[in-house]
PDB file of N, CA and C in Angstrom:
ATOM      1  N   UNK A   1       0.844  -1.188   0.000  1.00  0.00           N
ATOM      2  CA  UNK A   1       0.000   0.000   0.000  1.00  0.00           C
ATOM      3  C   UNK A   1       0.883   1.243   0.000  1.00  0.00           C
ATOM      4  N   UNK A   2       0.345   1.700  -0.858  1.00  0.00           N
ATOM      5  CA  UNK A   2       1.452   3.633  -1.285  1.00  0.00           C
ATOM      6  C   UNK A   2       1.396   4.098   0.132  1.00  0.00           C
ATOM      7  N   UNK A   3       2.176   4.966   0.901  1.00  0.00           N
ATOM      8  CA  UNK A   3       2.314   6.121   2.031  1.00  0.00           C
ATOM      9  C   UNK A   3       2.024   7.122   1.240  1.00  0.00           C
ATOM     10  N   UNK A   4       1.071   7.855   2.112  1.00  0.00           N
ATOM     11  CA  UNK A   4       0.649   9.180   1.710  1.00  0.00           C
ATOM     12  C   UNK A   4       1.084  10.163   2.725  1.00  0.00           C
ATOM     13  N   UNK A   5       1.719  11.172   2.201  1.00  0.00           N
ATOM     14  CA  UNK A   5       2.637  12.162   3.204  1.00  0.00           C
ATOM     15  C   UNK A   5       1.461  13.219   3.812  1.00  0.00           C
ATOM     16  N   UNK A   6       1.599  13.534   5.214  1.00  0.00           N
ATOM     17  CA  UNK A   6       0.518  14.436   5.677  1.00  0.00           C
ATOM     18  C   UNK A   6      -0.013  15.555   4.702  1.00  0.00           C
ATOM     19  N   UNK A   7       1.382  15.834   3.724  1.00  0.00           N
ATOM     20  CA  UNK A   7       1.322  17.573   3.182  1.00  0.00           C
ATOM     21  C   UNK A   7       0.515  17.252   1.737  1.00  0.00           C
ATOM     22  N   UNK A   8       0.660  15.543   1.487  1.00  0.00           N
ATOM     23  CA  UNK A   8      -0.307  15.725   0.436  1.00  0.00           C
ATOM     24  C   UNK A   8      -1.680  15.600   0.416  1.00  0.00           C
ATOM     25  N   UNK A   9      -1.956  14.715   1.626  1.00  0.00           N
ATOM     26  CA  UNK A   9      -3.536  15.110   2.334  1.00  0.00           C
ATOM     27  C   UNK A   9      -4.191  16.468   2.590  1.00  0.00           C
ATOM     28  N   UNK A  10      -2.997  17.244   3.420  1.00  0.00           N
ATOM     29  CA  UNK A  10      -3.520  18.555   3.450  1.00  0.00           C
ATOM     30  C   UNK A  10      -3.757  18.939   2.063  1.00  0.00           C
ATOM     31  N   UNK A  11      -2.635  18.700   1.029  1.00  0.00           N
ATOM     32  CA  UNK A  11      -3.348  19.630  -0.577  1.00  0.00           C
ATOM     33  C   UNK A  11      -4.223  19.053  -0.644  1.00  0.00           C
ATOM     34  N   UNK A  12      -4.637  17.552  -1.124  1.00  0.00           N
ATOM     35  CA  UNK A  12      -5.853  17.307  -1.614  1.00  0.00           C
ATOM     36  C   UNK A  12      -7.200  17.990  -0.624  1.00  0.00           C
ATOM     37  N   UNK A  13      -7.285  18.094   0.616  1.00  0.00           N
ATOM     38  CA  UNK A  13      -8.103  18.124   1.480  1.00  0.00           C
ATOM     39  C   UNK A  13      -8.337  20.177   1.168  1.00  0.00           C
ATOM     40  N   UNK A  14      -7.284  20.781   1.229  1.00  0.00           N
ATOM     41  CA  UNK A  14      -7.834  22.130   0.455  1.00  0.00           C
ATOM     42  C   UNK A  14      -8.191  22.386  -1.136  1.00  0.00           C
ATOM     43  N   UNK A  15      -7.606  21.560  -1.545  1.00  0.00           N
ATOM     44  CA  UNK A  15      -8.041  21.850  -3.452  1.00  0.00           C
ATOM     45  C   UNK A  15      -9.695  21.534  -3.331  1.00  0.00           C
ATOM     46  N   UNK A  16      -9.970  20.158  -2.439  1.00  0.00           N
ATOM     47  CA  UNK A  16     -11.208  19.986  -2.478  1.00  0.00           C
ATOM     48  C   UNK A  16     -12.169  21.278  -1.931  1.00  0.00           C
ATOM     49  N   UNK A  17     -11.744  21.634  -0.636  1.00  0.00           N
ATOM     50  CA  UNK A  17     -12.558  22.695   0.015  1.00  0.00           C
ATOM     51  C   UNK A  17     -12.500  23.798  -0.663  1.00  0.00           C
ATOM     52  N   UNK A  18     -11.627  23.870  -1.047  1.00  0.00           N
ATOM     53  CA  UNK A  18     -11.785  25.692  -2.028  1.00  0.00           C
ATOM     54  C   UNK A  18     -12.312  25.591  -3.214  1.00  0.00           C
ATOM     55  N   UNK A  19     -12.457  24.079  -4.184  1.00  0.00           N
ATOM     56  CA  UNK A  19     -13.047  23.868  -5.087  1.00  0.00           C
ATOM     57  C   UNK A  19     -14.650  24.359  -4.410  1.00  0.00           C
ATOM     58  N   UNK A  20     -14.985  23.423  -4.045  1.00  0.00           N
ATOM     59  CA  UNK A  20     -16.695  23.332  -3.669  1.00  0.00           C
ATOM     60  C   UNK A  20     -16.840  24.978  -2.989  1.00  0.00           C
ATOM     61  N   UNK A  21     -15.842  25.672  -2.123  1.00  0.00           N
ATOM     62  CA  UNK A  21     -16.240  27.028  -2.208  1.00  0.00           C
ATOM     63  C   UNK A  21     -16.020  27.984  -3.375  1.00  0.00           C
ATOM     64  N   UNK A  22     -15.753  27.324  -4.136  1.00  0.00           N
ATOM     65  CA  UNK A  22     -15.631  28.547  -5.568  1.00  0.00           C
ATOM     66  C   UNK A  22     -16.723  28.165  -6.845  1.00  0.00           C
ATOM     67  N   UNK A  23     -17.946  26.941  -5.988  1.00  0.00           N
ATOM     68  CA  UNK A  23     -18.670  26.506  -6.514  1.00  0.00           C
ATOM     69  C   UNK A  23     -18.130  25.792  -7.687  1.00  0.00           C
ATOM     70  N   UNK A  24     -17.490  24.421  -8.160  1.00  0.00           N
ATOM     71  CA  UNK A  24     -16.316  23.785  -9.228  1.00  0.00           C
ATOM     72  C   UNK A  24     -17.090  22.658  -8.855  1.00  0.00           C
ATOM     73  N   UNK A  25     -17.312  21.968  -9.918  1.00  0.00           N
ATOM     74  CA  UNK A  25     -17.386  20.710  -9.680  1.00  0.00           C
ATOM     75  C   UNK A  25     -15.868  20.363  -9.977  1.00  0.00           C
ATOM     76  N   UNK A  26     -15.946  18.604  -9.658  1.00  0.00           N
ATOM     77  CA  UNK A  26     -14.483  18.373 -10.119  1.00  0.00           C
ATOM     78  C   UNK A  26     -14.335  18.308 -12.009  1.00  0.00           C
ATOM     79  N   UNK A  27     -15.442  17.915 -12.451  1.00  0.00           N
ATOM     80  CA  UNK A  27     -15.184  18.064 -14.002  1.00  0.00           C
ATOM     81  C   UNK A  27     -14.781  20.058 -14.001  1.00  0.00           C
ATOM     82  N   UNK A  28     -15.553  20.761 -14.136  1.00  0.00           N
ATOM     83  CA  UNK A  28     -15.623  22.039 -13.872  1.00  0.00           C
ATOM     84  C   UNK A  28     -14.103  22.566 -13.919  1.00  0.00           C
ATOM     85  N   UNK A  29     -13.735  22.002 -12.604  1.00  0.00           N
ATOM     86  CA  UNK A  29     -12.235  22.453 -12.788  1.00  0.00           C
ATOM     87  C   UNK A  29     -11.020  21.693 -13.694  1.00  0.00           C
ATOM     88  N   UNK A  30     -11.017  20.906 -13.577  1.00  0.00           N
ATOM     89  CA  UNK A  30     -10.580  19.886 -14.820  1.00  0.00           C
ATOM     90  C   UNK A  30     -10.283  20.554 -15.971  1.00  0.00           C
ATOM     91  N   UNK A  31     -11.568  21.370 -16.557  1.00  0.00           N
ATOM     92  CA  UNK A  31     -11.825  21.199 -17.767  1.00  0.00           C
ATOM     93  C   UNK A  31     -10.778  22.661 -17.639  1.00  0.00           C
ATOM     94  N   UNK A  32     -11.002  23.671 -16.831  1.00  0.00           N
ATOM     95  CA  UNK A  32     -10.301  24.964 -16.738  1.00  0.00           C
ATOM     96  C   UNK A  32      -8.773  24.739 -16.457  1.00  0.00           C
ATOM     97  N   UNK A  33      -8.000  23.589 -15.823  1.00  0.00           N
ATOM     98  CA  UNK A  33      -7.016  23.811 -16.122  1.00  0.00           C
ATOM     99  C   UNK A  33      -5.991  22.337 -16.709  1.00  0.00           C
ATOM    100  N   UNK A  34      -7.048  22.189 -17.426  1.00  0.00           N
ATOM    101  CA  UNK A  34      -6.534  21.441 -18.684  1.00  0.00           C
ATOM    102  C   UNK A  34      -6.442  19.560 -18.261  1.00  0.00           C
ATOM    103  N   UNK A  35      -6.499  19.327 -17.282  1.00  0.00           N
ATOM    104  CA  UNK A  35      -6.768  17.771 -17.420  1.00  0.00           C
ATOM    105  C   UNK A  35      -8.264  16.988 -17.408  1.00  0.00           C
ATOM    106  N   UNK A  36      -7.588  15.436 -17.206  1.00  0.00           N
ATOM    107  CA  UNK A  36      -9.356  14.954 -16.832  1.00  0.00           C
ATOM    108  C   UNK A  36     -10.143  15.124 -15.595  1.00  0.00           C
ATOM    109  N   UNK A  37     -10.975  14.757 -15.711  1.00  0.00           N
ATOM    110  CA  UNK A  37     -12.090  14.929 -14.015  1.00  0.00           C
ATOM    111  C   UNK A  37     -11.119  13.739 -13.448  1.00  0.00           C
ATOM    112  N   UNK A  38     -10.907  12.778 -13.820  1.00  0.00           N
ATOM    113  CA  UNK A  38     -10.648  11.655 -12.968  1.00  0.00           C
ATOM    114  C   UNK A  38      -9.329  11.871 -12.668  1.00  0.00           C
ATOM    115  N   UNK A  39      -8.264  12.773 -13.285  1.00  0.00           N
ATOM    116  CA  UNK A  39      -7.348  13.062 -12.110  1.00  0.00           C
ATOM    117  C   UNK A  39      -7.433  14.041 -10.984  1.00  0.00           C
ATOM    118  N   UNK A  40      -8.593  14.895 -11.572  1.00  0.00           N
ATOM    119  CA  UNK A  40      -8.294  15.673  -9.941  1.00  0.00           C
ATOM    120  C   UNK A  40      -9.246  15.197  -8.989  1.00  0.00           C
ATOM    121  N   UNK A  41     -10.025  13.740  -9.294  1.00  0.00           N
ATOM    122  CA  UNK A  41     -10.877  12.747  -8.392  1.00  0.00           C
ATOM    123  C   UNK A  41      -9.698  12.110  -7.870  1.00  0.00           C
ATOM    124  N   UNK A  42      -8.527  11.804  -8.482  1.00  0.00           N
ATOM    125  CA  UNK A  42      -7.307  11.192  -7.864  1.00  0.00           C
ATOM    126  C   UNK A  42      -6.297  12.362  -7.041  1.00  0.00           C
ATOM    127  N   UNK A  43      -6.418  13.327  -7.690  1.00  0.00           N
ATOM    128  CA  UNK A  43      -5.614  14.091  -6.503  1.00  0.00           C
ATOM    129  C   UNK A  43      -6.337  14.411  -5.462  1.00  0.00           C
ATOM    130  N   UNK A  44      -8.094  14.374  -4.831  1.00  0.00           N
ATOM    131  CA  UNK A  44      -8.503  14.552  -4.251  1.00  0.00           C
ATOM    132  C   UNK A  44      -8.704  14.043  -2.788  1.00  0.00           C
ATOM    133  N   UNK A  45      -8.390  12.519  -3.962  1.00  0.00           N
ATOM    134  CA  UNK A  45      -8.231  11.456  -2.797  1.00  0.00           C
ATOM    135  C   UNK A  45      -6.904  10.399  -3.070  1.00  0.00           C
ATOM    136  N   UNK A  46      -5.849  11.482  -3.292  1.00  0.00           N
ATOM    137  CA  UNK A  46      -4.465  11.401  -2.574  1.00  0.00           C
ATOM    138  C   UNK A  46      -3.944   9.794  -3.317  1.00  0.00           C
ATOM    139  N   UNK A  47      -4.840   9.912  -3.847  1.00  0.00           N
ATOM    140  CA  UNK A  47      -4.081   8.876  -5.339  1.00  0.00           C
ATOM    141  C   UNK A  47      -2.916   9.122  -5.997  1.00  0.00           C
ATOM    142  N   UNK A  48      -2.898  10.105  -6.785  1.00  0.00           N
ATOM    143  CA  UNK A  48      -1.971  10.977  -7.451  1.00  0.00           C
ATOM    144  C   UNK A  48      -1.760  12.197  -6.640  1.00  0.00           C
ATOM    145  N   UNK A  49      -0.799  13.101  -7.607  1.00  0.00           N
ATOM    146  CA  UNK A  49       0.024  14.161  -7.231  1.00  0.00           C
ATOM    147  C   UNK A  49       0.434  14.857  -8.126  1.00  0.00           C
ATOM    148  N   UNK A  50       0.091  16.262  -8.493  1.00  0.00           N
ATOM    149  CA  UNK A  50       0.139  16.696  -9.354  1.00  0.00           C
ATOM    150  C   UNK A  50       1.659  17.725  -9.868  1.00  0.00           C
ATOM    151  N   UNK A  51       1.690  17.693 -10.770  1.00  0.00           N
ATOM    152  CA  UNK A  51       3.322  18.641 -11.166  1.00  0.00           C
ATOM    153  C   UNK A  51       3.184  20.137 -10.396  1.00  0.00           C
ATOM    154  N   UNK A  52       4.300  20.651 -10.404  1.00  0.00           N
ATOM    155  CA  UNK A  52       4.443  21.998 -10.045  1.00  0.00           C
ATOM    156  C   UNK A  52       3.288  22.612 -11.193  1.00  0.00           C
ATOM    157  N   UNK A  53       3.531  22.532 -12.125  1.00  0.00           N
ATOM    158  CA  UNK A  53       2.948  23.364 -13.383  1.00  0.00           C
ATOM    159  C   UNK A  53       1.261  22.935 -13.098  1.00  0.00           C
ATOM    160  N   UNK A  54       0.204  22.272 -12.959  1.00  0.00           N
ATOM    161  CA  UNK A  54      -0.500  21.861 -12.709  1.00  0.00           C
ATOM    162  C   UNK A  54      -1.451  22.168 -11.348  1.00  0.00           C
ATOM    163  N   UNK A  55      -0.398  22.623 -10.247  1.00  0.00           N
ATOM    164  CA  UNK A  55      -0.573  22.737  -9.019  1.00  0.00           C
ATOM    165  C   UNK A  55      -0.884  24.778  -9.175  1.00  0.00           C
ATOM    166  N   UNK A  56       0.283  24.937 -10.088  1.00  0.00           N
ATOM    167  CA  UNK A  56       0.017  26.986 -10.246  1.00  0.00           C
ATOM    168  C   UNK A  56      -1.372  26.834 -10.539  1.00  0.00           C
ATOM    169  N   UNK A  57      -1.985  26.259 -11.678  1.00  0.00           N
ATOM    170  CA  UNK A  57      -2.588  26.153 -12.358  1.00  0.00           C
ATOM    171  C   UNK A  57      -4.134  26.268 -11.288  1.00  0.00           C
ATOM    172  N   UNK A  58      -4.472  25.278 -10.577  1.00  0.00           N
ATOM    173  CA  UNK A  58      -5.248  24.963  -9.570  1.00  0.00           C
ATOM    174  C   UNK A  58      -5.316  26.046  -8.723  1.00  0.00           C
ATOM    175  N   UNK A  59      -4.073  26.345  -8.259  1.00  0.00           N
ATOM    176  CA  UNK A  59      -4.095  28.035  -7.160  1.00  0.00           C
ATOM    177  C   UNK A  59      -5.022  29.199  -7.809  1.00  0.00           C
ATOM    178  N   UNK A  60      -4.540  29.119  -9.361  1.00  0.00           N
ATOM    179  CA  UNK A  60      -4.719  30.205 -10.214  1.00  0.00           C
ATOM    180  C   UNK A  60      -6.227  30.177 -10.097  1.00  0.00           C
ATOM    181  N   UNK A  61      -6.813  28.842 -10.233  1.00  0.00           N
ATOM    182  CA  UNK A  61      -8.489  28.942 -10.842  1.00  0.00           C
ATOM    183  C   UNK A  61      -9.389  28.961  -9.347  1.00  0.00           C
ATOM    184  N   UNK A  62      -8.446  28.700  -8.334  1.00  0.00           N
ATOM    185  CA  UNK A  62      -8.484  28.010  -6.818  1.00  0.00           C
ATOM    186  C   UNK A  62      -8.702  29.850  -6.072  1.00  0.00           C
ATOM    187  N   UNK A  63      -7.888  31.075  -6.895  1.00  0.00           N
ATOM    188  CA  UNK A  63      -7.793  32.052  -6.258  1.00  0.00           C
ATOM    189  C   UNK A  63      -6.943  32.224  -5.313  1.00  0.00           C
ATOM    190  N   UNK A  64      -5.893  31.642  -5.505  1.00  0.00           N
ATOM    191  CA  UNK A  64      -5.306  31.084  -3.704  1.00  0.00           C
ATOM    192  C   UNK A  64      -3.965  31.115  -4.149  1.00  0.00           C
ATOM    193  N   UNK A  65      -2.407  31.893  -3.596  1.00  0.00           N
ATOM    194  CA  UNK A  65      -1.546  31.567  -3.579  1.00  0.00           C
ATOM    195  C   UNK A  65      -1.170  30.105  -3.672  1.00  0.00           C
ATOM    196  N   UNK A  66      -0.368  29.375  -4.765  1.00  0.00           N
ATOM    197  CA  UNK A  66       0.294  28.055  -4.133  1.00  0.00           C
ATOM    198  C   UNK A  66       0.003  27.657  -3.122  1.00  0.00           C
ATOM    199  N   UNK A  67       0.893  28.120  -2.471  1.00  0.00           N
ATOM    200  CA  UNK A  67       1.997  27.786  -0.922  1.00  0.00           C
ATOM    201  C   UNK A  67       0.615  27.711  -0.088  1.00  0.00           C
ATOM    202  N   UNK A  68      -0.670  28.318  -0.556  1.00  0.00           N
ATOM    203  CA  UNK A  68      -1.523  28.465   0.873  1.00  0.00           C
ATOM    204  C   UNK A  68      -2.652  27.011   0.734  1.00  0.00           C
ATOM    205  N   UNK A  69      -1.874  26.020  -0.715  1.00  0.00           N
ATOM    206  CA  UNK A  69      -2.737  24.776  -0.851  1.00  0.00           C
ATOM    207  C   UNK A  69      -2.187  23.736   0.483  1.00  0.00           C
ATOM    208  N   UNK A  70      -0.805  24.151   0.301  1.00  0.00           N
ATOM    209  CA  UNK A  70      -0.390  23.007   1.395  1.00  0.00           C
ATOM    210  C   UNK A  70       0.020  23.326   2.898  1.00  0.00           C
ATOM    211  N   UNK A  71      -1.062  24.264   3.575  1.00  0.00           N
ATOM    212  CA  UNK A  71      -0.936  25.023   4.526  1.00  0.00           C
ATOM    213  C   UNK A  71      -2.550  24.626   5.392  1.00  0.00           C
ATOM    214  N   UNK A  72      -2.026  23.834   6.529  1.00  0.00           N
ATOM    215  CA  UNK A  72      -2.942  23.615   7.678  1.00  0.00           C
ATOM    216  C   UNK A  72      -4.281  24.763   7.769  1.00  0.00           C
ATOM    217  N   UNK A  73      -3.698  25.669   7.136  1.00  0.00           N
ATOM    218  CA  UNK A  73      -4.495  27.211   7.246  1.00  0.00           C
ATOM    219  C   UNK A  73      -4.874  27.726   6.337  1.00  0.00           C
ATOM    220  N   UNK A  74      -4.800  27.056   5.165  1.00  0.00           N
ATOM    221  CA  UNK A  74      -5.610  27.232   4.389  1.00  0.00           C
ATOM    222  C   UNK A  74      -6.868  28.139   4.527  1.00  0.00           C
ATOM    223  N   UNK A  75      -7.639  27.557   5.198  1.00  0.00           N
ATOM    224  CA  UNK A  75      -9.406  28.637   4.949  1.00  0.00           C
ATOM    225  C   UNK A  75      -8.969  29.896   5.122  1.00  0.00           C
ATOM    226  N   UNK A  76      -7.879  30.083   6.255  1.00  0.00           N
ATOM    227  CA  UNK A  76      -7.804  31.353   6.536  1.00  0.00           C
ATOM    228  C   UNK A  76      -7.114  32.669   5.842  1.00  0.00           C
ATOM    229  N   UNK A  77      -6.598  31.979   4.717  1.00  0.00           N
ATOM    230  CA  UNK A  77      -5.569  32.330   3.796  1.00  0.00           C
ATOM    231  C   UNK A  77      -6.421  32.810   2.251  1.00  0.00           C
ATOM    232  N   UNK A  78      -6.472  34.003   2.216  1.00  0.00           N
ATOM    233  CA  UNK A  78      -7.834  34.138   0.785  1.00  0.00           C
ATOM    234  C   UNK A  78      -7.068  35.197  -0.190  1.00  0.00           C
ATOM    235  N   UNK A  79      -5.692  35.761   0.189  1.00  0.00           N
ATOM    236  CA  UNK A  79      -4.848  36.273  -0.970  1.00  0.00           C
ATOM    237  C   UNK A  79      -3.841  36.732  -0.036  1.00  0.00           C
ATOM    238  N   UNK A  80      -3.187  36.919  -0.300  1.00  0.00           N
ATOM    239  CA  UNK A  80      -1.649  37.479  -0.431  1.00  0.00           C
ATOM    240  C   UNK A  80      -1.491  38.430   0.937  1.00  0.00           C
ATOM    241  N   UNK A  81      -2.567  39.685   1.082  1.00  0.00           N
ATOM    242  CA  UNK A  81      -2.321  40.460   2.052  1.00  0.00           C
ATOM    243  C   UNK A  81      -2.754  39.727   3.439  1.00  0.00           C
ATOM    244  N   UNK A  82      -3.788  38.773   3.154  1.00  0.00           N
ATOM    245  CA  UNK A  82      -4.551  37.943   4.866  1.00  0.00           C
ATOM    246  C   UNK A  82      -3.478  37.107   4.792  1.00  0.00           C
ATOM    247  N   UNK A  83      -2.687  36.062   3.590  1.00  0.00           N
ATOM    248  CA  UNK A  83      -1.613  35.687   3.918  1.00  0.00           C
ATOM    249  C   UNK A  83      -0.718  35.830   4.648  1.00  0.00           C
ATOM    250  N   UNK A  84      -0.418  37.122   4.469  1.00  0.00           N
ATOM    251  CA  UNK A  84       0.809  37.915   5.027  1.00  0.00           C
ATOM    252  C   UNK A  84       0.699  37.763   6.401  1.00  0.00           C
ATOM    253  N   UNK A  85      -0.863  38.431   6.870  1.00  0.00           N
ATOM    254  CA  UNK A  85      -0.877  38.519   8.135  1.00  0.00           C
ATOM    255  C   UNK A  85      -1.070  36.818   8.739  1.00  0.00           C
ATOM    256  N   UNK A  86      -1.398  36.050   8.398  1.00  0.00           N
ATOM    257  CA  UNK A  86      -1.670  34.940   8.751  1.00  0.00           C
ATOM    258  C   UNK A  86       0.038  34.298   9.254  1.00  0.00           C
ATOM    259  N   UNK A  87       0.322  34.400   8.505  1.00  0.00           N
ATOM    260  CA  UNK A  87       2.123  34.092   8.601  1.00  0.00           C
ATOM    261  C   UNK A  87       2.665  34.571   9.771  1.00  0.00           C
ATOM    262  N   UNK A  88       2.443  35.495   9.977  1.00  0.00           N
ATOM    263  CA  UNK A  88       2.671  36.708  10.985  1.00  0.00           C
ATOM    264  C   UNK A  88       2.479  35.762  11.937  1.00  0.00           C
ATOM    265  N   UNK A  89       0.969  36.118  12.336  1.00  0.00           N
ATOM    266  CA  UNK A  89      -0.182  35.430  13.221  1.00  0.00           C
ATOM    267  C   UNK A  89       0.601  34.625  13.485  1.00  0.00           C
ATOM    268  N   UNK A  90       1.095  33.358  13.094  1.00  0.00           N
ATOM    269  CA  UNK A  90       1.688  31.872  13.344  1.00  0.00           C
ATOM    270  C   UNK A  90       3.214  31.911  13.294  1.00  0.00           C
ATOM    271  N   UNK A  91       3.438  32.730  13.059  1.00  0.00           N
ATOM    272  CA  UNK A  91       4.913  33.305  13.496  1.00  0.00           C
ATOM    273  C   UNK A  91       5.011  33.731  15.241  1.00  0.00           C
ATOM    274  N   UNK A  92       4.459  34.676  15.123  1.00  0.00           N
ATOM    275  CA  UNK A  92       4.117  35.430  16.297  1.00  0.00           C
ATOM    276  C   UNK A  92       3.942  33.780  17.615  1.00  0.00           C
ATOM    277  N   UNK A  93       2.503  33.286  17.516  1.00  0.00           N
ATOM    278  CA  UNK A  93       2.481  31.785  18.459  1.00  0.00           C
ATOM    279  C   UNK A  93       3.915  31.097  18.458  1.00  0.00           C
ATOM    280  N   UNK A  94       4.621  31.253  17.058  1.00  0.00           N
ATOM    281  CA  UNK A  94       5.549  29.557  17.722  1.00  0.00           C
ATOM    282  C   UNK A  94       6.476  29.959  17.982  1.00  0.00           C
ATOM    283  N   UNK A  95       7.093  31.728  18.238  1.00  0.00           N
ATOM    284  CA  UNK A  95       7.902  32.425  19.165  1.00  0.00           C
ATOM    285  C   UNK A  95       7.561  32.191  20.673  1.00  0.00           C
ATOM    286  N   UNK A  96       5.925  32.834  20.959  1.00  0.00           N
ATOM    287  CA  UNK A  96       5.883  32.891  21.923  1.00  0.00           C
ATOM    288  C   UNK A  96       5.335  31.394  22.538  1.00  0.00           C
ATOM    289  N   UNK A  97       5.581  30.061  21.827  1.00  0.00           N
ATOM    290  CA  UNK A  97       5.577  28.820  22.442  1.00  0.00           C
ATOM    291  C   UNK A  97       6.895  28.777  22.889  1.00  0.00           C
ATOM    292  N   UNK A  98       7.900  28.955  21.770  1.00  0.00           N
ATOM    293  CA  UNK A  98       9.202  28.579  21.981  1.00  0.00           C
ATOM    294  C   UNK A  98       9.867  29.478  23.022  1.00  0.00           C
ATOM    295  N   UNK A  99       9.455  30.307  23.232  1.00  0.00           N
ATOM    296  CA  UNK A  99       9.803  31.748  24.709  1.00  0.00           C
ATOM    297  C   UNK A  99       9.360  30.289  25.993  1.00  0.00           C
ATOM    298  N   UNK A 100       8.090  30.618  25.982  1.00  0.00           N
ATOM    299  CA  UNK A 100       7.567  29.601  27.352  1.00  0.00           C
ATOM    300  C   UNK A 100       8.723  28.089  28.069  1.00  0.00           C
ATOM    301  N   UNK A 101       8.801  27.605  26.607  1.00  0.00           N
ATOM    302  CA  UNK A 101       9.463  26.302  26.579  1.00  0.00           C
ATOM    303  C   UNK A 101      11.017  26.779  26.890  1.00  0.00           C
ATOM    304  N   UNK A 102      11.485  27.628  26.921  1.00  0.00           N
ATOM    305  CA  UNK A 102      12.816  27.958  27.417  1.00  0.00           C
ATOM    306  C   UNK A 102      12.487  28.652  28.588  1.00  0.00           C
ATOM    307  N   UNK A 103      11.893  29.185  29.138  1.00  0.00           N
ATOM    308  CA  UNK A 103      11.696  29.989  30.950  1.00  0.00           C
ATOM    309  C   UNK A 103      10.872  28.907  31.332  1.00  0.00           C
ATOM    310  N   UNK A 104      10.727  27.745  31.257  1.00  0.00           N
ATOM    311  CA  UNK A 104       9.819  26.661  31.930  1.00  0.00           C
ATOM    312  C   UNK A 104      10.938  26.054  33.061  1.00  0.00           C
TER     313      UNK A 104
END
């Protein structure tokens, strides 16, 4: 049986959610960035894995930076400037975890 790496669950698990919020079926999107329905039914459910070139492609029709497909945080991530701050945001926590964990 294939291993499936957490980070490609997380993509499939946001391509799906931002699909169905950008109202896409999976043919729908398929057809917009150029493959079949039945691979992005396989990247959905972590069958396959799609190329770099393929993956822009998905962000592009997805509305969504890349980088914010394979990001735990996804929902919270809706362009570039909430990005920014989101980064921040989770920057900011795993300082002030890593502060605690050294004065403990």
């Amino acid at each position: 049986m294939k291993k499936v790496s957490n980070l490609q669950q997380i993509f499939a698990n946001n391509v799906k959610v931002r699909r169905k919020k950008n109202g896409l079926t999976q043919a729908e999107l398929a057809k917009l960035i150029g493959v079949s329905t039945s691979f992005i039914t396989e990247i959905e459910t972590v069958r396959k894995a799609p190329s770099f070139a393929t993956i822009e492609k998905i962000a592009d029709v997805l509305e969504t930076p890349a980088w914010a497909l394979f990001s735990e945080y996804s929902e919270k991530i809706r362009n570039n400037e909430e990005g920014d701050e989101m980064l921040k945001f989770l920057l900011k926590n795993k300082i002030n975890d890593a502060i605690e964990e050294i004065i403990k």
